[in-house]
C-alpha atoms as a PDB file:
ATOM      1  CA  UNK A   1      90.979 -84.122 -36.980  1.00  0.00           C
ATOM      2  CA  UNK A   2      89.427 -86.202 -34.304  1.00  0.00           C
ATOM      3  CA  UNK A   3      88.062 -83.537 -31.294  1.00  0.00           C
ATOM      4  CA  UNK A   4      87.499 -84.355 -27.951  1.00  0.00           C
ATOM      5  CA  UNK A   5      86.274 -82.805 -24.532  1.00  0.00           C
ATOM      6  CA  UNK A   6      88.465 -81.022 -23.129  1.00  0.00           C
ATOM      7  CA  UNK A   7      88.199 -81.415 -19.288  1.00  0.00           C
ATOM      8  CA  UNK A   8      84.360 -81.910 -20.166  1.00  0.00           C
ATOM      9  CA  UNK A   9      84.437 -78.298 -21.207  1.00  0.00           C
ATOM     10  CA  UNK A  10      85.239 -77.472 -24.815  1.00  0.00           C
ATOM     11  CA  UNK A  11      86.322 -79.811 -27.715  1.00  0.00           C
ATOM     12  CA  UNK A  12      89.958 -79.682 -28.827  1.00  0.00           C
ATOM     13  CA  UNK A  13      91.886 -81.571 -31.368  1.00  0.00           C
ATOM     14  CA  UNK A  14      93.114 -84.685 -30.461  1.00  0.00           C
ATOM     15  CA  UNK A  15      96.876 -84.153 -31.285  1.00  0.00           C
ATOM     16  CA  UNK A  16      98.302 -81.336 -29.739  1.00  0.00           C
ATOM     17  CA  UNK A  17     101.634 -79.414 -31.325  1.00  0.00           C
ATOM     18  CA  UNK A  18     104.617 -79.849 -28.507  1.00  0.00           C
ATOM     19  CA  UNK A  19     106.801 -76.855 -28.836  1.00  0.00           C
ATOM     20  CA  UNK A  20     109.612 -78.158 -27.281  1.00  0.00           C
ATOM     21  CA  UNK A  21     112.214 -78.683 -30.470  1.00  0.00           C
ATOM     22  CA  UNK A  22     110.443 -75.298 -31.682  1.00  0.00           C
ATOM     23  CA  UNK A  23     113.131 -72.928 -30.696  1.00  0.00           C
ATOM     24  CA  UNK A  24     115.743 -74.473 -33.229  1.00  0.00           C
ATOM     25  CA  UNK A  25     113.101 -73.439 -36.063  1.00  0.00           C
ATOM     26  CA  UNK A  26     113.749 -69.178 -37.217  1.00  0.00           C
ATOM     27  CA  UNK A  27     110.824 -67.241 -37.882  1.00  0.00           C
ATOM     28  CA  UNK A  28     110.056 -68.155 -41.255  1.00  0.00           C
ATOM     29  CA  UNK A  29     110.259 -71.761 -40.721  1.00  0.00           C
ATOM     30  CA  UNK A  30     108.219 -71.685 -37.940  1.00  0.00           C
ATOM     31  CA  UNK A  31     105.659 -69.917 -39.966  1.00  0.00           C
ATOM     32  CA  UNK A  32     105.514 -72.599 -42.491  1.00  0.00           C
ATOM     33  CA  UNK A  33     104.865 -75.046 -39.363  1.00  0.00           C
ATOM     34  CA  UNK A  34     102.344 -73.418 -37.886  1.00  0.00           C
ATOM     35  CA  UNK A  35     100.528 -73.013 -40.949  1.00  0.00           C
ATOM     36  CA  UNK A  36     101.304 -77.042 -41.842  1.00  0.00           C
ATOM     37  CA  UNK A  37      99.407 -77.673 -38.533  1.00  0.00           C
ATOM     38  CA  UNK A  38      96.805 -75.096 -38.414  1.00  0.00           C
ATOM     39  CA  UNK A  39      95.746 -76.520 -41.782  1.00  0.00           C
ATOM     40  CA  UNK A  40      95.753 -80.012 -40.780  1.00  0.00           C
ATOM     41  CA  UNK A  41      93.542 -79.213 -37.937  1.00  0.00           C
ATOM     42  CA  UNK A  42      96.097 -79.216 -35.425  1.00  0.00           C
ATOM     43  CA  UNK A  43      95.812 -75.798 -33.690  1.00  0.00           C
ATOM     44  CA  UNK A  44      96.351 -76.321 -30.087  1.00  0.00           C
ATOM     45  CA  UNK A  45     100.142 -75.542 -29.073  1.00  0.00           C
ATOM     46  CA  UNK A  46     101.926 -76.556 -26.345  1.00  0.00           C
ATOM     47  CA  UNK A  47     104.636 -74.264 -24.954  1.00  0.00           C
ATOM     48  CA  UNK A  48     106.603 -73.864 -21.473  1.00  0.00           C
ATOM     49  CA  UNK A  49     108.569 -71.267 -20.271  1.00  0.00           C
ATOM     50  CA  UNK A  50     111.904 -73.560 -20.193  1.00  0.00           C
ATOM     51  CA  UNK A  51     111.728 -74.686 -23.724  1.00  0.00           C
ATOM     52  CA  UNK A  52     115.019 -73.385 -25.469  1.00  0.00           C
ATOM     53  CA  UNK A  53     115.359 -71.156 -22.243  1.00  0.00           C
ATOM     54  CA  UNK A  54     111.932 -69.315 -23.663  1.00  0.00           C
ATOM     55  CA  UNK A  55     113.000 -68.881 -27.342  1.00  0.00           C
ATOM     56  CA  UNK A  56     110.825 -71.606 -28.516  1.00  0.00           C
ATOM     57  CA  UNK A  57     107.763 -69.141 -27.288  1.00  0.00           C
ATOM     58  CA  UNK A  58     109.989 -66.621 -28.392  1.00  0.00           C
ATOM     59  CA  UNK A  59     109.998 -67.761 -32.065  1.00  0.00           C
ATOM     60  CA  UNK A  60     106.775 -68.548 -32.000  1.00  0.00           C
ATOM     61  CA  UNK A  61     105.371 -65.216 -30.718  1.00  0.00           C
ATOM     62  CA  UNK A  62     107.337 -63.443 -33.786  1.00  0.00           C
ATOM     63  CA  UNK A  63     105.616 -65.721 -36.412  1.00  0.00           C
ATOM     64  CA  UNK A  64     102.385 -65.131 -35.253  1.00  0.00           C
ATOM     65  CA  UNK A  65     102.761 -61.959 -35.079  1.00  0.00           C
ATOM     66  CA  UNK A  66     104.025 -61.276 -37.953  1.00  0.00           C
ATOM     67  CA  UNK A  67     101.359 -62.843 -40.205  1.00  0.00           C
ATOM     68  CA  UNK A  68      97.919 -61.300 -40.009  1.00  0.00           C
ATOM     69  CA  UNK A  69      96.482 -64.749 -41.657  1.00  0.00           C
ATOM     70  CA  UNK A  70      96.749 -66.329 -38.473  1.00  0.00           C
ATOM     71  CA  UNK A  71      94.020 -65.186 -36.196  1.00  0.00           C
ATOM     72  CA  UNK A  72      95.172 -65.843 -32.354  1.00  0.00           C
ATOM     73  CA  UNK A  73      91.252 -66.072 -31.507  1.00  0.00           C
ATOM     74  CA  UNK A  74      91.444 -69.448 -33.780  1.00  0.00           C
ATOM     75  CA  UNK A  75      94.624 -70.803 -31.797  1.00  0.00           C
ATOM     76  CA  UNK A  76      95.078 -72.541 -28.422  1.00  0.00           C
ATOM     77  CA  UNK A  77      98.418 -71.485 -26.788  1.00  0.00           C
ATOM     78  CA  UNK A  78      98.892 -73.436 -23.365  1.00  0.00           C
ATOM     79  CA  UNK A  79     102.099 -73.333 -21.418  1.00  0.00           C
ATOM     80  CA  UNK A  80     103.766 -74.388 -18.059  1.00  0.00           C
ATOM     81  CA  UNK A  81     105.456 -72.826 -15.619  1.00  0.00           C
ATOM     82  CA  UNK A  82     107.570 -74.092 -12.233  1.00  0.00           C
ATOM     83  CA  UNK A  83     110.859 -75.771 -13.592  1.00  0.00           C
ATOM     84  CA  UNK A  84     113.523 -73.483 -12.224  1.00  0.00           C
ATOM     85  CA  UNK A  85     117.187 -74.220 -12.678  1.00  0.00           C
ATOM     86  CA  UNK A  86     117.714 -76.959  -9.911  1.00  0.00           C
ATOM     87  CA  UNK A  87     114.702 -76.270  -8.480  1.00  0.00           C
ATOM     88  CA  UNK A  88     110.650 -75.525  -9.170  1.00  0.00           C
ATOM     89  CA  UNK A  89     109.029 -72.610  -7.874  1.00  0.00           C
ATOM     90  CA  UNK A  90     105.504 -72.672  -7.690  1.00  0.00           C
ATOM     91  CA  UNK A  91     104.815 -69.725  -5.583  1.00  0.00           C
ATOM     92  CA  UNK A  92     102.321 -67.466  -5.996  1.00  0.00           C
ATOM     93  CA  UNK A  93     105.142 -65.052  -7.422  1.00  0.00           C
ATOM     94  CA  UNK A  94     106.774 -67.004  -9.731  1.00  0.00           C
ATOM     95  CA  UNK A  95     103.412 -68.003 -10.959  1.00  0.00           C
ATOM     96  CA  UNK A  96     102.596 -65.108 -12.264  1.00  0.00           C
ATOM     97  CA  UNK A  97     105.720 -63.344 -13.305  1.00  0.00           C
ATOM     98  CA  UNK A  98     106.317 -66.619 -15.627  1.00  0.00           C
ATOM     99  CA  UNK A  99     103.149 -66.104 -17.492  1.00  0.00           C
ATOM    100  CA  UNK A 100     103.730 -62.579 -18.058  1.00  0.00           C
ATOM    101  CA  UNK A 101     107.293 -63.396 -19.279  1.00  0.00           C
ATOM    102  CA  UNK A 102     105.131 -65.854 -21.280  1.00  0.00           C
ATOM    103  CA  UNK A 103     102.916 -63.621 -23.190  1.00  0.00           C
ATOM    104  CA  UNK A 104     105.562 -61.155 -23.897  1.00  0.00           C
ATOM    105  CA  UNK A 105     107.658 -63.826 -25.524  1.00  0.00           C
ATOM    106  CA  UNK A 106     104.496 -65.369 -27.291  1.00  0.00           C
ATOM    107  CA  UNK A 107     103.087 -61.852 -28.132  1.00  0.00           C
ATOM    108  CA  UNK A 108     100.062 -62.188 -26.934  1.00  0.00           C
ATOM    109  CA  UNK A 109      97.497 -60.675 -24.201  1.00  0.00           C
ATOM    110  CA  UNK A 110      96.271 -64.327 -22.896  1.00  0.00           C
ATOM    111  CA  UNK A 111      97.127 -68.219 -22.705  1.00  0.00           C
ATOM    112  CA  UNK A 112      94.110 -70.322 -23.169  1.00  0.00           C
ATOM    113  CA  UNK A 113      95.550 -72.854 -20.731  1.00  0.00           C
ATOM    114  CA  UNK A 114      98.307 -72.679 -17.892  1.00  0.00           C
ATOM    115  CA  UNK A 115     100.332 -76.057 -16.359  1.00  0.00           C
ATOM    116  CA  UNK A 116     102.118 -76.496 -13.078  1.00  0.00           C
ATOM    117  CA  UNK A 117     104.602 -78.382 -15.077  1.00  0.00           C
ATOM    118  CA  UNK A 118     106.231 -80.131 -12.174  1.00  0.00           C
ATOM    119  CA  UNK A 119     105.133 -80.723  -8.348  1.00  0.00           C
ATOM    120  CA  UNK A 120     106.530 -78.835  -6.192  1.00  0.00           C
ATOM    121  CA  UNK A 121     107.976 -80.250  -2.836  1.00  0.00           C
ATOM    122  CA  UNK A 122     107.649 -76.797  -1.466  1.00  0.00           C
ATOM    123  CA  UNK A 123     104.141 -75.923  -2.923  1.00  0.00           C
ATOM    124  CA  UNK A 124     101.987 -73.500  -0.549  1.00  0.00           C
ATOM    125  CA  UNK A 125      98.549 -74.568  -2.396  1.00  0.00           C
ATOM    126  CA  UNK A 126      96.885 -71.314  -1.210  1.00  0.00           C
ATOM    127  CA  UNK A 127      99.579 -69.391  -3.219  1.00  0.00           C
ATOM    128  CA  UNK A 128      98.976 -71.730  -6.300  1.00  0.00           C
ATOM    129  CA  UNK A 129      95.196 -70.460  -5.910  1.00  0.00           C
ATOM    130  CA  UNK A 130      96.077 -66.781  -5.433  1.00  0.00           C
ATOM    131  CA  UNK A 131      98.050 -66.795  -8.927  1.00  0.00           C
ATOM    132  CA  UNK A 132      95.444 -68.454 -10.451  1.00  0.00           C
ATOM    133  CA  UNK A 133      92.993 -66.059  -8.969  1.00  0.00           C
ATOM    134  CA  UNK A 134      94.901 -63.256  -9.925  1.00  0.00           C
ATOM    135  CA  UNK A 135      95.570 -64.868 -13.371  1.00  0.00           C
ATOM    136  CA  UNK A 136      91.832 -65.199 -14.222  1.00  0.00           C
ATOM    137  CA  UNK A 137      90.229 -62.153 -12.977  1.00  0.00           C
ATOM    138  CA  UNK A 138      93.185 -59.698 -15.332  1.00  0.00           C
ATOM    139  CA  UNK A 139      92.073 -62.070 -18.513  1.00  0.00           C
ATOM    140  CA  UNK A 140      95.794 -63.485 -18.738  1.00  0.00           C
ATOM    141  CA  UNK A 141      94.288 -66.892 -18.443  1.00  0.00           C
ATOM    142  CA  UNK A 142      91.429 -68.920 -18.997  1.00  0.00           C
ATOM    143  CA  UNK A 143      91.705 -72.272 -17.920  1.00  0.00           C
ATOM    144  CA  UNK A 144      94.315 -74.543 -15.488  1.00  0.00           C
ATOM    145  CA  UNK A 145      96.131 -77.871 -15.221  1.00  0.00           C
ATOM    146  CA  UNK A 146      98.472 -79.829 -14.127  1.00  0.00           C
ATOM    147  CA  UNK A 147     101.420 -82.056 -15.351  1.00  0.00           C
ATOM    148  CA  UNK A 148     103.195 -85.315 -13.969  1.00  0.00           C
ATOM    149  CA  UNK A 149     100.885 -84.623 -11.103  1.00  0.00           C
ATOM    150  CA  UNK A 150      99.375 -87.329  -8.959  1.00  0.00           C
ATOM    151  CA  UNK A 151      96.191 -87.840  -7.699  1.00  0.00           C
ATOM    152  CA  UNK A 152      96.477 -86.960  -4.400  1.00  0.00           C
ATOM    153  CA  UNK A 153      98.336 -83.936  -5.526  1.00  0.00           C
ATOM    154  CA  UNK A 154      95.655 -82.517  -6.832  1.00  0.00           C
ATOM    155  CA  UNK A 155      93.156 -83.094  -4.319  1.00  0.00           C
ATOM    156  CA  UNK A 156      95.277 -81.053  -2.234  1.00  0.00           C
ATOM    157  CA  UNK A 157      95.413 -78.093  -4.945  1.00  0.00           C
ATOM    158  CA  UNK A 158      91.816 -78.720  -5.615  1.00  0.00           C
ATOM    159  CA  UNK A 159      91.521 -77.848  -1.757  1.00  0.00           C
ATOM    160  CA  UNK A 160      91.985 -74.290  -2.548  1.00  0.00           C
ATOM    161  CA  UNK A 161      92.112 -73.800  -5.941  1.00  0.00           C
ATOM    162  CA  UNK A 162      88.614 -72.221  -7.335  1.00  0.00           C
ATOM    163  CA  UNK A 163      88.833 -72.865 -11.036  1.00  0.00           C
ATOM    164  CA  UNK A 164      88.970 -76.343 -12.117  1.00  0.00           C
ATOM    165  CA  UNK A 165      91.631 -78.365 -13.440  1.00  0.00           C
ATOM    166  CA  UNK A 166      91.072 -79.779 -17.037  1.00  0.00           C
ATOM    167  CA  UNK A 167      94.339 -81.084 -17.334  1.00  0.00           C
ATOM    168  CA  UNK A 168      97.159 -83.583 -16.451  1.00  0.00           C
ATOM    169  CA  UNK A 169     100.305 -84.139 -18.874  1.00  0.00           C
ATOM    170  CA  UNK A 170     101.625 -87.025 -18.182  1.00  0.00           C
ATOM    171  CA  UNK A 171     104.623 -89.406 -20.079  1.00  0.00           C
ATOM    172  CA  UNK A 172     102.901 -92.192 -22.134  1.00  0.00           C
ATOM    173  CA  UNK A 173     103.616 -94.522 -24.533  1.00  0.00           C
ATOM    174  CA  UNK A 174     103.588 -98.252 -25.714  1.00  0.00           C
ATOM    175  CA  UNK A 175     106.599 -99.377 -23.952  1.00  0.00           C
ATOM    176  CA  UNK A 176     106.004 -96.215 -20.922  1.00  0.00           C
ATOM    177  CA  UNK A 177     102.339 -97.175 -20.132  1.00  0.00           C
ATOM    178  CA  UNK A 178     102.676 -98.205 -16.441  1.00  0.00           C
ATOM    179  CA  UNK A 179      99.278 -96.534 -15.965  1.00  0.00           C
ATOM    180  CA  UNK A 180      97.599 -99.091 -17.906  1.00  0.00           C
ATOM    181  CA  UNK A 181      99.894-101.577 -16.274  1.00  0.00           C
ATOM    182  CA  UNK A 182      98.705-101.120 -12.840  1.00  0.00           C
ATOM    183  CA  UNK A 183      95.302-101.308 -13.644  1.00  0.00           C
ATOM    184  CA  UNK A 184      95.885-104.850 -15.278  1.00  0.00           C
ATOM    185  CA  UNK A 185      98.429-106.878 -13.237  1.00  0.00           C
ATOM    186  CA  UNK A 186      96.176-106.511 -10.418  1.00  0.00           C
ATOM    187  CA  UNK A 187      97.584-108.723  -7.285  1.00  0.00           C
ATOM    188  CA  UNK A 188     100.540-109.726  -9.027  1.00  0.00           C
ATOM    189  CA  UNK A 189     103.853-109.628  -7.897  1.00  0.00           C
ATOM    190  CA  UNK A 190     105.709-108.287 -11.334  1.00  0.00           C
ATOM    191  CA  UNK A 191     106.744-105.059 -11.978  1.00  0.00           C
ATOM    192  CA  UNK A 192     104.080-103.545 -13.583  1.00  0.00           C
ATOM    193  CA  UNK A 193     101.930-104.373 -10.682  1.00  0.00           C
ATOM    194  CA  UNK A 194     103.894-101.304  -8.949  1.00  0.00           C
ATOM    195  CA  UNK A 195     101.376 -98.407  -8.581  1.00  0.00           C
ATOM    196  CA  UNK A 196     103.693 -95.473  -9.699  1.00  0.00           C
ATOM    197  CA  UNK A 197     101.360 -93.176 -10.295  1.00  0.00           C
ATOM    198  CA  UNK A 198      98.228 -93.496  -7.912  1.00  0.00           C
ATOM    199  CA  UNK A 199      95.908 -94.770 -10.338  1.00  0.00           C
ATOM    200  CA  UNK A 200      96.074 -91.515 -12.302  1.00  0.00           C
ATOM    201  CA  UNK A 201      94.535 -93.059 -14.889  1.00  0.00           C
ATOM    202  CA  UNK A 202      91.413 -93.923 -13.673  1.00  0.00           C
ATOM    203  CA  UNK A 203      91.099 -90.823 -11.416  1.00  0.00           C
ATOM    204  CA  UNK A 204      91.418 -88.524 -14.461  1.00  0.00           C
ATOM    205  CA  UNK A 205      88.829 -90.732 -16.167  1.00  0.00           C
ATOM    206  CA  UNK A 206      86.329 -90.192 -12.815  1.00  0.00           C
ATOM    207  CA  UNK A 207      87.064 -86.419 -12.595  1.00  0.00           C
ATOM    208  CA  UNK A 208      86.792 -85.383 -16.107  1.00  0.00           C
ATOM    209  CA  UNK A 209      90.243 -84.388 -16.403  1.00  0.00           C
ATOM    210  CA  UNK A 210      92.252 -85.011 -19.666  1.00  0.00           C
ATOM    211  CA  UNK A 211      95.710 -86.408 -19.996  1.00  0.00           C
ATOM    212  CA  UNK A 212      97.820 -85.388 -22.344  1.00  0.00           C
ATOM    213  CA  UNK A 213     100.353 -88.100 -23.185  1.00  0.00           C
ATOM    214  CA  UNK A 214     103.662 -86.657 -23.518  1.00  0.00           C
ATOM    215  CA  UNK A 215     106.912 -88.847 -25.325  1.00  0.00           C
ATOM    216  CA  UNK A 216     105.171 -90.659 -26.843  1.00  0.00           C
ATOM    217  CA  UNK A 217     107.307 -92.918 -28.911  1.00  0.00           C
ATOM    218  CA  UNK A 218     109.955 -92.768 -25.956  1.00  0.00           C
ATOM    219  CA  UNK A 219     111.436 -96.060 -24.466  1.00  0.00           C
ATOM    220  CA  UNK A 220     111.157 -96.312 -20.920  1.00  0.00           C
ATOM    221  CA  UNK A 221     114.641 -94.591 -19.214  1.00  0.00           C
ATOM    222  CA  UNK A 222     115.199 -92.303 -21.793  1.00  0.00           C
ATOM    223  CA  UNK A 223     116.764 -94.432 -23.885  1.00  0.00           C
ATOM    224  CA  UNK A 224     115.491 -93.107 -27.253  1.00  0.00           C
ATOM    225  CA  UNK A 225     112.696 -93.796 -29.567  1.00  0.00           C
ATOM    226  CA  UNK A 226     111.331 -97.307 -29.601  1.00  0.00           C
ATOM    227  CA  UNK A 227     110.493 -97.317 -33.674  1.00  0.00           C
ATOM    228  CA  UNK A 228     113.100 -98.637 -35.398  1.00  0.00           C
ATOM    229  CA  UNK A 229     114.808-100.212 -32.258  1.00  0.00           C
ATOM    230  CA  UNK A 230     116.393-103.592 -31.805  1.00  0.00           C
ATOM    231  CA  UNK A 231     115.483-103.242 -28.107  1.00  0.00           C
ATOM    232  CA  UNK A 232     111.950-103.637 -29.378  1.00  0.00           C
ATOM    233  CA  UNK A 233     112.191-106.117 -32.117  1.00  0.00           C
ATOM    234  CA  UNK A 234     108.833-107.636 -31.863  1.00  0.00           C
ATOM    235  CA  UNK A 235     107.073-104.316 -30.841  1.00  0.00           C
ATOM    236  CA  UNK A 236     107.948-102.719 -34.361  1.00  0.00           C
ATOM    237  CA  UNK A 237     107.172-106.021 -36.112  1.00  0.00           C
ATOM    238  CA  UNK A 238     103.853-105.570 -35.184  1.00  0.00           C
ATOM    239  CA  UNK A 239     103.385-102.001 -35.934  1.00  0.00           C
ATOM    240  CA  UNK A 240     105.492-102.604 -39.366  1.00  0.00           C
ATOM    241  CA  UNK A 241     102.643-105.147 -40.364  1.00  0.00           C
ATOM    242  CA  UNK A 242      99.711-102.808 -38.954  1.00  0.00           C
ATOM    243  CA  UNK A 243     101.159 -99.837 -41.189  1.00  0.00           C
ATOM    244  CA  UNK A 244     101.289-101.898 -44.137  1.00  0.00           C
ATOM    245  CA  UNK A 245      97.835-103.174 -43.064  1.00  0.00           C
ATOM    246  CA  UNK A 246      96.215 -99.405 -42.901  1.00  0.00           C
ATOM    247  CA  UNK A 247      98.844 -98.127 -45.231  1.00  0.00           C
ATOM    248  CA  UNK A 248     100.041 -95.314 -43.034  1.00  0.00           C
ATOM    249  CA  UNK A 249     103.773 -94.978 -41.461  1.00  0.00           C
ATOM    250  CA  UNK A 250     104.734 -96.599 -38.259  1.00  0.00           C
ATOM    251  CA  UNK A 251     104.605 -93.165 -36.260  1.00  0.00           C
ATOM    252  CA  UNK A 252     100.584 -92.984 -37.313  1.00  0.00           C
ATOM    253  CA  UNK A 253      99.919 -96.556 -35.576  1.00  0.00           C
ATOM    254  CA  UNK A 254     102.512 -95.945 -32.490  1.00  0.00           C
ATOM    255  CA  UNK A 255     100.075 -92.704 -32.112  1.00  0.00           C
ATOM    256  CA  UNK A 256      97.047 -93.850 -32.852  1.00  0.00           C
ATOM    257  CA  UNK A 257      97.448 -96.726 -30.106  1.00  0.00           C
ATOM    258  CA  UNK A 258      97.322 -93.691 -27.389  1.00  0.00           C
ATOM    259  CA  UNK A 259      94.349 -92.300 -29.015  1.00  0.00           C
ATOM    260  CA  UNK A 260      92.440 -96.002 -29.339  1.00  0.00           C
ATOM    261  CA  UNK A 261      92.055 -95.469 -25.117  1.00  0.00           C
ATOM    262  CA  UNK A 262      88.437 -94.586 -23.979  1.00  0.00           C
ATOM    263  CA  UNK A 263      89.842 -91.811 -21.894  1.00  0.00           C
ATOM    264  CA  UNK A 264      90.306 -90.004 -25.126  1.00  0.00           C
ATOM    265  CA  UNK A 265      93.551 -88.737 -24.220  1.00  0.00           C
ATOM    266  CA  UNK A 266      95.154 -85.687 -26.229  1.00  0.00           C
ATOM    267  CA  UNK A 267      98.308 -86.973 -28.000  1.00  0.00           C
ATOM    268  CA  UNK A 268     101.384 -84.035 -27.310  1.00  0.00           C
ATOM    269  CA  UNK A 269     103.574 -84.616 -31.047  1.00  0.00           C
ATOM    270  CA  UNK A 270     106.702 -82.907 -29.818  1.00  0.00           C
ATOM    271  CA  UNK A 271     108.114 -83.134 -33.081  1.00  0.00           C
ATOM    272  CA  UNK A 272     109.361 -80.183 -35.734  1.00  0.00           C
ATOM    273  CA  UNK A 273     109.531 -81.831 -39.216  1.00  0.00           C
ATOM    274  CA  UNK A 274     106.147 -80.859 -40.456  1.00  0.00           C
ATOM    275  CA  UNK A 275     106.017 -84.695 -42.870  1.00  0.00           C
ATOM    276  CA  UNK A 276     106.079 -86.338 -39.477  1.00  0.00           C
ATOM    277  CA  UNK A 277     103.685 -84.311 -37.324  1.00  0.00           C
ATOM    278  CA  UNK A 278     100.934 -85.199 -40.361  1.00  0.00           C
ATOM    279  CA  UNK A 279     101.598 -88.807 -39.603  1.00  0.00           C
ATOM    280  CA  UNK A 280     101.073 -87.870 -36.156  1.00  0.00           C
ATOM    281  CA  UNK A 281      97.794 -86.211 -37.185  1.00  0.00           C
ATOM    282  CA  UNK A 282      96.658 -88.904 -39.160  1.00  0.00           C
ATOM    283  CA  UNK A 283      96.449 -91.191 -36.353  1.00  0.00           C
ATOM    284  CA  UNK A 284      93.359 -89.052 -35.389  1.00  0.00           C
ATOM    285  CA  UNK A 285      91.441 -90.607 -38.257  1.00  0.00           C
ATOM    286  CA  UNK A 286      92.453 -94.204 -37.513  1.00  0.00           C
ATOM    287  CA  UNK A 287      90.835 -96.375 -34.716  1.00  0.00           C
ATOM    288  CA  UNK A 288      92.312 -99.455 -34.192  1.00  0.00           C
ATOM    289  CA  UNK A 289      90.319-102.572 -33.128  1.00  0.00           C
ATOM    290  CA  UNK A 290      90.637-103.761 -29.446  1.00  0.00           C
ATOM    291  CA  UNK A 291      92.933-107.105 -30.814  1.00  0.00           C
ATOM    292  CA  UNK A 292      95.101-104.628 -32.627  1.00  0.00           C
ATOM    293  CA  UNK A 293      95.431-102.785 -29.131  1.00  0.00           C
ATOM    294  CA  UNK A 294      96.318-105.414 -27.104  1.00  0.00           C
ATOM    295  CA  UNK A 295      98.591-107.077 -30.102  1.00  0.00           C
ATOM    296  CA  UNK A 296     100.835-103.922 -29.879  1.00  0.00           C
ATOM    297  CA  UNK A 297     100.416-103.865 -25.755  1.00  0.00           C
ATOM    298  CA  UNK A 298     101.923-107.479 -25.448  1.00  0.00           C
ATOM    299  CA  UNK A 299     104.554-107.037 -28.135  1.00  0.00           C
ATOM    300  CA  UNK A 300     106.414-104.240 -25.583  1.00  0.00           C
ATOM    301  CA  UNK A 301     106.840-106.858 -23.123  1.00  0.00           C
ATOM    302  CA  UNK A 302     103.786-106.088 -20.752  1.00  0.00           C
ATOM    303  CA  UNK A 303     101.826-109.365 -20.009  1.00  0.00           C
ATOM    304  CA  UNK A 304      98.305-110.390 -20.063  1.00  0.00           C
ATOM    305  CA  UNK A 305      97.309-111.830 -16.368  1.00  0.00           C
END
């Protein structure tokens, strides 16, 4: 498995294990998976405290629990708090009684990593720091990020938070890769031109923060996954040839084309059939060549200025 710095602070795997479609999994299954992606080097999970309305830490917690062979001390368990139903919370409150909630469900004493998951319109940053304060100094958590945050939204966390953030999830993929976009159609007048983001990209790059690329085989709009798609034709003709090319499944060069970027992004798999997260994994070991990059850039649609 491919490691990089996290947050320029300790190395981590380059794929990380989304726990979102974990909750559907019962215990014994999800023992098998965590054990399919422990062994395949794969041992930092990604949880939040909506996923399955908790049971997907829930499950999880019971698994690990319940099988002495897996050591917590050789696991990373990150999760996010602040989506509320029909609205996010990030008060200093809420904060903290999510990650206790957490660590109940997840049966464990600490989370190597916490999230905001979501801005909040309402966010009191000094509260956001008094959590995380309060979060540190009892041991319940070691290290803080973000998610779909902007630049300028953390500056103003980074105000008054102490600790540093390492991280920023953040929705990427071939077709979804407006951050790239932005930074290429410079002066233009089409579409991906539009600075969505703040130049997230490059800000994460200059203050050693990570992104974690979330959906990553989603079309933009939420129209489904674009492998296999007629809505991206050309796109998957490309990658068809490249997988034949390598010999590895379509899903392994669709990932690996996140982890070609020098920002050495972390790559979120968000999947629960163990056969595809090892394709997933696989694209650790596989570096494509800049043509191959851009080849699979231009066949979504995004042009070359």
């Amino acid at each position: 498995m491919k490691q990089i710095q996290l947050g320029n602070t300790w190395s981590a795997p380059a794929v990380v294990v989304g726990c979102m479609r974990l909750g559907e999994l019962d215990s014994s299954r999800m023992n098998r998976f965590i054990h399919t992606a422990v062994e395949n080097g794969a041992n930092y999970f990604d949880h939040a405290d909506i996923y399955a309305d908790g049971n997907s830490e829930l499950v999880f917690g019971e698994a690990l629990s319940s099988d002495p062979s897996l050591s917590r001390e050789n696991l990373t368990i990150q999760s996010k708090c602040g989506i509320c139903k029909g609205f996010y919370d990030l008060s200093k409150e809420h904060i903290i009684q999510s990650v206790e909630q957490s660590l109940k469900r997840l049966k464990t004493d600490y989370l190597d990593v916490l999230l905001l998951h979501r801005p909040d319109a309402l966010v009191e940053p000094e509260e956001v720091a008094g959590a995380f304060d309060t979060l540190e100094h009892s041991g319940k958590v070691r290290y803080f990020g973000v998610s779909n945050h902007k630049p300028l939204q953390i500056e103003l966390l980074k105000k008054y938070v102490k600790q540093p953030l390492l991280i920023n999830q953040l929705q990427f993929s071939i077709p979804v890769s407006n951050m790239v976009a932005n930074g290429m159609e410079v002066n233009m007048e089409t579409d991906g031109a539009i600075d969505r983001d703040g130049s997230v990209l490059d800000y994460s790059r200059l203050h050693d923060i990570t992104i974690q690329a979330w959906s990553p085989f989603q079309m933009p709009n939420w129209k489904g996954c674009f492998l296999g798609s007629p809505d991206y034709a050309e796109l998957n003709q490309v990658i068809e040839a490249l997988s034949r090319r390598y010999g590895v499944s379509n899903t392994t060069i669709a990932a690996a084309w996140i982890l070609r970027h020098p920002a050495n992004m972390q790559i979120i798999s968000g999947t629960s059939n163990p056969e595809r997260l090892r394709e997933i994994i696989d694209a650790s070991s596989l570096s494509l060549s800049r043509e191959e990059w851009y080849r699979l850039y231009l066949a979504a649609g995004h042009p070359l200025p």
